[in-house]
PDB file of N, CA and C in Angstrom:
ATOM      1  N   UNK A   1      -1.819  80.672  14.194  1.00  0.00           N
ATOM      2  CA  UNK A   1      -0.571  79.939  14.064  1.00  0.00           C
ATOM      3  C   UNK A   1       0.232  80.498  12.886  1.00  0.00           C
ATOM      4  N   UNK A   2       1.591  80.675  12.919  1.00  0.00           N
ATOM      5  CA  UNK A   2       2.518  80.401  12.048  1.00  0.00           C
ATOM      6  C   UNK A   2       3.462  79.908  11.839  1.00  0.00           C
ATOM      7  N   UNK A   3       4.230  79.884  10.992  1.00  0.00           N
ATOM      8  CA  UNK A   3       5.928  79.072  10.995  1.00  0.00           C
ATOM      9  C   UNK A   3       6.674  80.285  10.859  1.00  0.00           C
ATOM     10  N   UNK A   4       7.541  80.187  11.989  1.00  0.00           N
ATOM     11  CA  UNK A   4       8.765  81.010  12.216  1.00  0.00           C
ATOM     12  C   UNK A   4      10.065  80.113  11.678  1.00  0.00           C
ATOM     13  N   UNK A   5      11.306  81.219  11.431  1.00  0.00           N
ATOM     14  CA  UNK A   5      11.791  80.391  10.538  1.00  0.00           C
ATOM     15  C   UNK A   5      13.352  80.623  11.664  1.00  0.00           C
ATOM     16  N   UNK A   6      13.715  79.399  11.701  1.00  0.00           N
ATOM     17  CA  UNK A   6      14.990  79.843  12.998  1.00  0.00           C
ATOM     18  C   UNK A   6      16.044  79.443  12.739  1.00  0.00           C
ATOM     19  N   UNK A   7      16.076  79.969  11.100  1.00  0.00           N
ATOM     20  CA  UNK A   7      17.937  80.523  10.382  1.00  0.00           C
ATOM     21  C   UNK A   7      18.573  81.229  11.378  1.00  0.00           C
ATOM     22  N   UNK A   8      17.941  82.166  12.013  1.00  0.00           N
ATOM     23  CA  UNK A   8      18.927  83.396  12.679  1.00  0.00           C
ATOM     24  C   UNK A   8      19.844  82.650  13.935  1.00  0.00           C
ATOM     25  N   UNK A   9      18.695  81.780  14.302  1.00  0.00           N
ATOM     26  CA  UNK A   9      19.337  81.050  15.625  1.00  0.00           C
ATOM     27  C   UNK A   9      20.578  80.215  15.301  1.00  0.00           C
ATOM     28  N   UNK A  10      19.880  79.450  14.273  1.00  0.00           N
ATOM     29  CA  UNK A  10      20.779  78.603  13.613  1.00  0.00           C
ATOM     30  C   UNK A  10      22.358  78.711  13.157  1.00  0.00           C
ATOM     31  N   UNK A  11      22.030  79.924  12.431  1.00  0.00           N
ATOM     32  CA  UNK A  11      23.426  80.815  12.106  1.00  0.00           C
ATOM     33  C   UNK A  11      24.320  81.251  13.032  1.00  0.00           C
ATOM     34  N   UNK A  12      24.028  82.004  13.859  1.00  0.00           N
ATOM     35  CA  UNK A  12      24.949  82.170  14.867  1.00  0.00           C
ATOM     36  C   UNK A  12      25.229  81.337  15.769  1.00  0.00           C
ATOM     37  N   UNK A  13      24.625  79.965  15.946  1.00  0.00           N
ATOM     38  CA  UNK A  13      25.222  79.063  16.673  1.00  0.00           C
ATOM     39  C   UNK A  13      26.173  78.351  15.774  1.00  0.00           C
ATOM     40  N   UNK A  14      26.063  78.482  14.472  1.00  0.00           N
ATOM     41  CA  UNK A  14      27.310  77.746  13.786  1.00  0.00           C
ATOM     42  C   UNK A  14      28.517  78.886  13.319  1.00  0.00           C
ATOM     43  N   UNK A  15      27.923  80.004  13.751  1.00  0.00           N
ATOM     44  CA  UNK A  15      29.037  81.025  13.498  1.00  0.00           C
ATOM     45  C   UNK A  15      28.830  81.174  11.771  1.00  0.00           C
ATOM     46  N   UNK A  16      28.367  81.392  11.361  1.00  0.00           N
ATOM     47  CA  UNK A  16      28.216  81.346   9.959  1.00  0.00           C
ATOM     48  C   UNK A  16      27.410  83.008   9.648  1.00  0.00           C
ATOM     49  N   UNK A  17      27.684  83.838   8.640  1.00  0.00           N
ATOM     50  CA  UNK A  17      27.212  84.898   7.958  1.00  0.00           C
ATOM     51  C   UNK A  17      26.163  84.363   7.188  1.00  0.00           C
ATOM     52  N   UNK A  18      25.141  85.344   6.958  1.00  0.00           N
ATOM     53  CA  UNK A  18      23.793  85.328   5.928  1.00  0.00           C
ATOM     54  C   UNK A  18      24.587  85.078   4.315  1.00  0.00           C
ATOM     55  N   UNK A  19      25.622  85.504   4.184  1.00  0.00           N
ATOM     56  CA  UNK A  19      25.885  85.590   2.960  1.00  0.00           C
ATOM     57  C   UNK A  19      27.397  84.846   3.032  1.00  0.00           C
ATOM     58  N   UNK A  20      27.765  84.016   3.482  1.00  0.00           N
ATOM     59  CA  UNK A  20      28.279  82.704   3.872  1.00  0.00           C
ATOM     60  C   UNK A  20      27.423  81.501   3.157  1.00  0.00           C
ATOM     61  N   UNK A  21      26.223  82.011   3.973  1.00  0.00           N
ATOM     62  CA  UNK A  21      24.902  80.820   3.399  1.00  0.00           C
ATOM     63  C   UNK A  21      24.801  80.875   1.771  1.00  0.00           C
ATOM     64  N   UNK A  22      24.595  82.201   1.534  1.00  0.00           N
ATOM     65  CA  UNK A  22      24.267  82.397   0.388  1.00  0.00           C
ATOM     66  C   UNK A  22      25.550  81.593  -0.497  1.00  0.00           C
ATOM     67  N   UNK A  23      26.020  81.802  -0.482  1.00  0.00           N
ATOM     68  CA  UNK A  23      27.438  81.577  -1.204  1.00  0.00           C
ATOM     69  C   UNK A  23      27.259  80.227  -1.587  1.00  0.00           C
ATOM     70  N   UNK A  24      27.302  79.324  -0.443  1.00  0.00           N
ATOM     71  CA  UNK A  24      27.895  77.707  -0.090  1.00  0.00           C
ATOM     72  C   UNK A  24      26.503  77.017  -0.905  1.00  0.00           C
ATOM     73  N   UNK A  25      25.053  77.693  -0.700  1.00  0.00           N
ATOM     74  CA  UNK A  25      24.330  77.114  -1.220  1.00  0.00           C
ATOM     75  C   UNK A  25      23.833  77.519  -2.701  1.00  0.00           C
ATOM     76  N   UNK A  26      24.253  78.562  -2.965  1.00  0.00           N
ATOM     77  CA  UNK A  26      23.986  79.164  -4.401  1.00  0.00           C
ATOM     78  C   UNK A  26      22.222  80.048  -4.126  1.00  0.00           C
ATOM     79  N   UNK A  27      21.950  79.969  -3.341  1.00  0.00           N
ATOM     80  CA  UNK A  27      20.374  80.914  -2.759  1.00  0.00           C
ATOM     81  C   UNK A  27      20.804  82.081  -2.803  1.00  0.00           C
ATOM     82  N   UNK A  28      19.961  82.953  -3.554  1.00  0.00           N
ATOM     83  CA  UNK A  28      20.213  84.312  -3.739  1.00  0.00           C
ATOM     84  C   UNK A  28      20.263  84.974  -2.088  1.00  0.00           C
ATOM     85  N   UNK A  29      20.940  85.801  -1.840  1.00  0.00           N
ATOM     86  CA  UNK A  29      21.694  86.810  -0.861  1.00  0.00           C
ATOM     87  C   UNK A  29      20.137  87.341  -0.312  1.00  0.00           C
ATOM     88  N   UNK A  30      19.165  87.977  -1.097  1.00  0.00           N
ATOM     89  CA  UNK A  30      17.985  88.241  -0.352  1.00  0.00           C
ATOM     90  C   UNK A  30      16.725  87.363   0.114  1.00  0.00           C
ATOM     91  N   UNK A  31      17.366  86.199  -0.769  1.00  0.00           N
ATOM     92  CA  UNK A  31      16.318  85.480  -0.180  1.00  0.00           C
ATOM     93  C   UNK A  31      16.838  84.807   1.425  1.00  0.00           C
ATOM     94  N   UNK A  32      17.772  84.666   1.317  1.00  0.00           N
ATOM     95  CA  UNK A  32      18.625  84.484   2.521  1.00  0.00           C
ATOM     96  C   UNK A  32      18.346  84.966   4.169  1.00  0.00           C
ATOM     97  N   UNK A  33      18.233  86.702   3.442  1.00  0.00           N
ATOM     98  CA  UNK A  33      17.969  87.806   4.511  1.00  0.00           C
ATOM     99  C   UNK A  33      16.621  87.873   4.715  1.00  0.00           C
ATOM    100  N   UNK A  34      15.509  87.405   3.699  1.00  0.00           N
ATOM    101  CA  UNK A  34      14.124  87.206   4.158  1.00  0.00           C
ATOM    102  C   UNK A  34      13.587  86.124   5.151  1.00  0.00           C
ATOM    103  N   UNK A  35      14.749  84.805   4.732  1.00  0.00           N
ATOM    104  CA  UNK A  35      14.828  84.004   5.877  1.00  0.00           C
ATOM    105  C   UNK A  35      14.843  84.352   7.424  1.00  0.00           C
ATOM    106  N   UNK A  36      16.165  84.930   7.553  1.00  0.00           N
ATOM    107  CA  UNK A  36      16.757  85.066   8.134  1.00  0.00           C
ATOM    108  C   UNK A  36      15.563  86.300   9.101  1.00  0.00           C
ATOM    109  N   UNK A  37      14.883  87.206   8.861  1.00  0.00           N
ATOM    110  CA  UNK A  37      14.475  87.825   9.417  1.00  0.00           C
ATOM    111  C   UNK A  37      12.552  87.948   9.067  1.00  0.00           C
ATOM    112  N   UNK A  38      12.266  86.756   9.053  1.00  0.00           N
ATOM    113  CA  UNK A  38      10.974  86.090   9.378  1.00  0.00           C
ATOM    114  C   UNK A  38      10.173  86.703   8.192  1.00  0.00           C
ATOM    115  N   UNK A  39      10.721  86.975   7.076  1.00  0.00           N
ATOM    116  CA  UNK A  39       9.330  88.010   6.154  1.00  0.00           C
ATOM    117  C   UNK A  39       9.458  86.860   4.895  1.00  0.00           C
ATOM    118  N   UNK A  40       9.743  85.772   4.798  1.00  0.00           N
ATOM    119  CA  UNK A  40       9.410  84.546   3.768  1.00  0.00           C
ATOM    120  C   UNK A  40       8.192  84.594   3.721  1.00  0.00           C
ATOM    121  N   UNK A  41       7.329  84.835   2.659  1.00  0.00           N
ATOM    122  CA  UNK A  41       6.514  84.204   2.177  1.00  0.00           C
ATOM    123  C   UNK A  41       6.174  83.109   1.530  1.00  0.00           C
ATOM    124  N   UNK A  42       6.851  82.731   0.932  1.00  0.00           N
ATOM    125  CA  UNK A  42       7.058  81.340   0.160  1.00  0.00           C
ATOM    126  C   UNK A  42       8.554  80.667   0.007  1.00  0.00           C
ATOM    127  N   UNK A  43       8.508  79.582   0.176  1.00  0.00           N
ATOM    128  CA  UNK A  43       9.450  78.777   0.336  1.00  0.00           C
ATOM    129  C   UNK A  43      10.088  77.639  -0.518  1.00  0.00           C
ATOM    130  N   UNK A  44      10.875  77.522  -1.361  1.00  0.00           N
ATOM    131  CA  UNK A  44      10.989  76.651  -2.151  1.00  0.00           C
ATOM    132  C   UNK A  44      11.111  75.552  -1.077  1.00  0.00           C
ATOM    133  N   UNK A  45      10.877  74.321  -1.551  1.00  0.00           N
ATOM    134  CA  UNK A  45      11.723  72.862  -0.953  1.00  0.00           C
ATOM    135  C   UNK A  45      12.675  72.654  -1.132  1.00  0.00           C
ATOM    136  N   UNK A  46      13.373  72.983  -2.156  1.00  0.00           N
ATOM    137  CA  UNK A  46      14.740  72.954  -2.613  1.00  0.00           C
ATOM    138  C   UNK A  46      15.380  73.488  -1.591  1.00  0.00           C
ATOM    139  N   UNK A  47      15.162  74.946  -1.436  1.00  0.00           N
ATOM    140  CA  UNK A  47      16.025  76.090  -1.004  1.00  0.00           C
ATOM    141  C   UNK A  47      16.136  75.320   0.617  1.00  0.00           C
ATOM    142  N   UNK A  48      14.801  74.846   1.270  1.00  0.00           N
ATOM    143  CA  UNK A  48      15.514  74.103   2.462  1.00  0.00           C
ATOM    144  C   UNK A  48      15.729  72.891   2.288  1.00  0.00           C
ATOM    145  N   UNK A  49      15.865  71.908   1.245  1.00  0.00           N
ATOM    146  CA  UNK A  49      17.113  70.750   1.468  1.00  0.00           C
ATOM    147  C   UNK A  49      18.395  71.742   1.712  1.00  0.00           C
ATOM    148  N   UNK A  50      18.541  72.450   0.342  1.00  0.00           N
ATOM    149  CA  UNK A  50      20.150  72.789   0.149  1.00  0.00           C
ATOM    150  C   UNK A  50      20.839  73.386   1.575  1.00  0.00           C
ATOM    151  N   UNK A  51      19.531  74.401   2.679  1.00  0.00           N
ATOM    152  CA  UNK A  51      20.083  74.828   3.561  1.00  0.00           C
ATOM    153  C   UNK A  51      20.016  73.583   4.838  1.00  0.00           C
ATOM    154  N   UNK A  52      19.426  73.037   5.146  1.00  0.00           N
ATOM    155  CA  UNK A  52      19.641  71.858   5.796  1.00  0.00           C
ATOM    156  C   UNK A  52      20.933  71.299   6.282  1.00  0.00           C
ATOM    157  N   UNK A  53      20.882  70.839   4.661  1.00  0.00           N
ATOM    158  CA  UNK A  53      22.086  70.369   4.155  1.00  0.00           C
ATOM    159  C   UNK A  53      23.752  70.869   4.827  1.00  0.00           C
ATOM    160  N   UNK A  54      23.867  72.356   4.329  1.00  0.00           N
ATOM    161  CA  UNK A  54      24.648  72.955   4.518  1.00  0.00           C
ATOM    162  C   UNK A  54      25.086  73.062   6.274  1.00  0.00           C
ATOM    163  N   UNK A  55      23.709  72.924   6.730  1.00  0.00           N
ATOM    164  CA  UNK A  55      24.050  73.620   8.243  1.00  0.00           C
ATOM    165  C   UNK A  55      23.567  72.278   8.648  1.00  0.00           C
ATOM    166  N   UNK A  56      23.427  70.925   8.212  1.00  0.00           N
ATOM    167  CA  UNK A  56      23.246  69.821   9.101  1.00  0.00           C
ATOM    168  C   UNK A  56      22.553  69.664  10.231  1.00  0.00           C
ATOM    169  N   UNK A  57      21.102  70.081   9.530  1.00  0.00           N
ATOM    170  CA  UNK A  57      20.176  69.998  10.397  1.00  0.00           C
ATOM    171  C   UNK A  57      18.656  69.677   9.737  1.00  0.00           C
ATOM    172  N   UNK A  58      17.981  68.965  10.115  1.00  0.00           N
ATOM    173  CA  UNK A  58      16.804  68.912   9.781  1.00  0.00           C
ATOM    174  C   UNK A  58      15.401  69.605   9.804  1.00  0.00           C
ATOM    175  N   UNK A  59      14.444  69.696   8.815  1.00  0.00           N
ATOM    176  CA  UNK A  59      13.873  71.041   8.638  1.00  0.00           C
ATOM    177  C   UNK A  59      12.862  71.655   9.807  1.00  0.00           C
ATOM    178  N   UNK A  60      12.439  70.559  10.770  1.00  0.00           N
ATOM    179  CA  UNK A  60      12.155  70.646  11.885  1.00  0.00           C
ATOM    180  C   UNK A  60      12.673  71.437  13.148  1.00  0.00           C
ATOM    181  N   UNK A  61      14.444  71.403  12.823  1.00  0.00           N
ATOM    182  CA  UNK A  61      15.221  72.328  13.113  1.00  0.00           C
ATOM    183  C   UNK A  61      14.751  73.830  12.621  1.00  0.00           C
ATOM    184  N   UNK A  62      14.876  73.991  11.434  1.00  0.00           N
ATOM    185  CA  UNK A  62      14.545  75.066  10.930  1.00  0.00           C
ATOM    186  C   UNK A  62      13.036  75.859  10.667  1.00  0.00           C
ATOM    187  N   UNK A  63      12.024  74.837  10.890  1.00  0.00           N
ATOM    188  CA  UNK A  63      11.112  75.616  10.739  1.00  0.00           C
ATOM    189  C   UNK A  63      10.181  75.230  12.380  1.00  0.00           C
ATOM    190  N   UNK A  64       9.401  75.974  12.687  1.00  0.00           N
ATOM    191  CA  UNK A  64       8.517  75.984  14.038  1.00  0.00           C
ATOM    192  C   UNK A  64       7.104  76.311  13.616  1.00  0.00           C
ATOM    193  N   UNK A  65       6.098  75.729  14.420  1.00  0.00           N
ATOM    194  CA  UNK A  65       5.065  76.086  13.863  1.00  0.00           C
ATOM    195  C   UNK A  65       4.486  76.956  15.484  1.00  0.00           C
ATOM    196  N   UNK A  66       4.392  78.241  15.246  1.00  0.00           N
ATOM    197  CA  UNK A  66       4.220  78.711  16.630  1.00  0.00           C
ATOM    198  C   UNK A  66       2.965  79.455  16.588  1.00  0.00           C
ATOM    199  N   UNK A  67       2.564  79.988  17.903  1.00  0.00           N
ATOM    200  CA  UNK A  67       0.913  80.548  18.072  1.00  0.00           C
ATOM    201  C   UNK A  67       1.024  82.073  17.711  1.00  0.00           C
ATOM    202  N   UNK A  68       0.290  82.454  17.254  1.00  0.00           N
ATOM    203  CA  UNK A  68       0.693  84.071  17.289  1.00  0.00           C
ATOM    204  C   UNK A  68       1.061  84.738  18.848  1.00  0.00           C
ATOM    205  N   UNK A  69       0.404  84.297  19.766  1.00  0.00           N
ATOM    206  CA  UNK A  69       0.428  84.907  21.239  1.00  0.00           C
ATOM    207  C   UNK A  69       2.466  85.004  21.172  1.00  0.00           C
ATOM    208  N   UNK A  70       3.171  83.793  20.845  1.00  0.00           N
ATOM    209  CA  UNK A  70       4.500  83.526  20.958  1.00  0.00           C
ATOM    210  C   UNK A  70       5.077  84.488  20.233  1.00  0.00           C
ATOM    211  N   UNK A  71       4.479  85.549  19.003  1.00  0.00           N
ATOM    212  CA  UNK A  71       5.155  85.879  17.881  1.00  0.00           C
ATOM    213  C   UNK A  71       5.925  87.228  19.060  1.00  0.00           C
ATOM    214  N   UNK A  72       7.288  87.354  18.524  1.00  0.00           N
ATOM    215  CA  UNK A  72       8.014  88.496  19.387  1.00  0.00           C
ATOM    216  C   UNK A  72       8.927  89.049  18.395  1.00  0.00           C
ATOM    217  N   UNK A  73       8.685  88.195  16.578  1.00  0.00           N
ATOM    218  CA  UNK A  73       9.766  89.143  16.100  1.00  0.00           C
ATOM    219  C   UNK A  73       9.126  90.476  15.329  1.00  0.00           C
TER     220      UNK A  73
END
């Protein structure tokens, strides 16, 4: 099992840039892009209220807990 992280989805359904995000929430620009393309290792709590927040969604939204068999990124 892991948690996939589904900023990317997220983002382009609100039409929003990686560094849009960055901006609005004050989260550094690479941590953003580590999101964004599944290589997070660690995760503040903060960093997903503030993005939540921003994109009005709950973290359940944003995070998945999936099987490796599912992993395709």
């Amino acid at each position: 099992m892991y948690v996939h992280v589904n900023l990317k989805e997220i983002l382009n359904e609100k039409n929003m840039s990686q560094r849009e995000l960055s901006k609005v929430t004050g989260i550094r620009a690479a941590s953003i892009h580590d999101m964004y393309n599944n290589q997070v290792i660690r995760l503040p709590l903060k960093n997903l209220a503030l993005i939540c927040a921003v994109l009005n969604c709950s973290i359940a939204d944003l995070l998945q807990l999936r099987s490796k068999e599912d992993e395709t990124d």
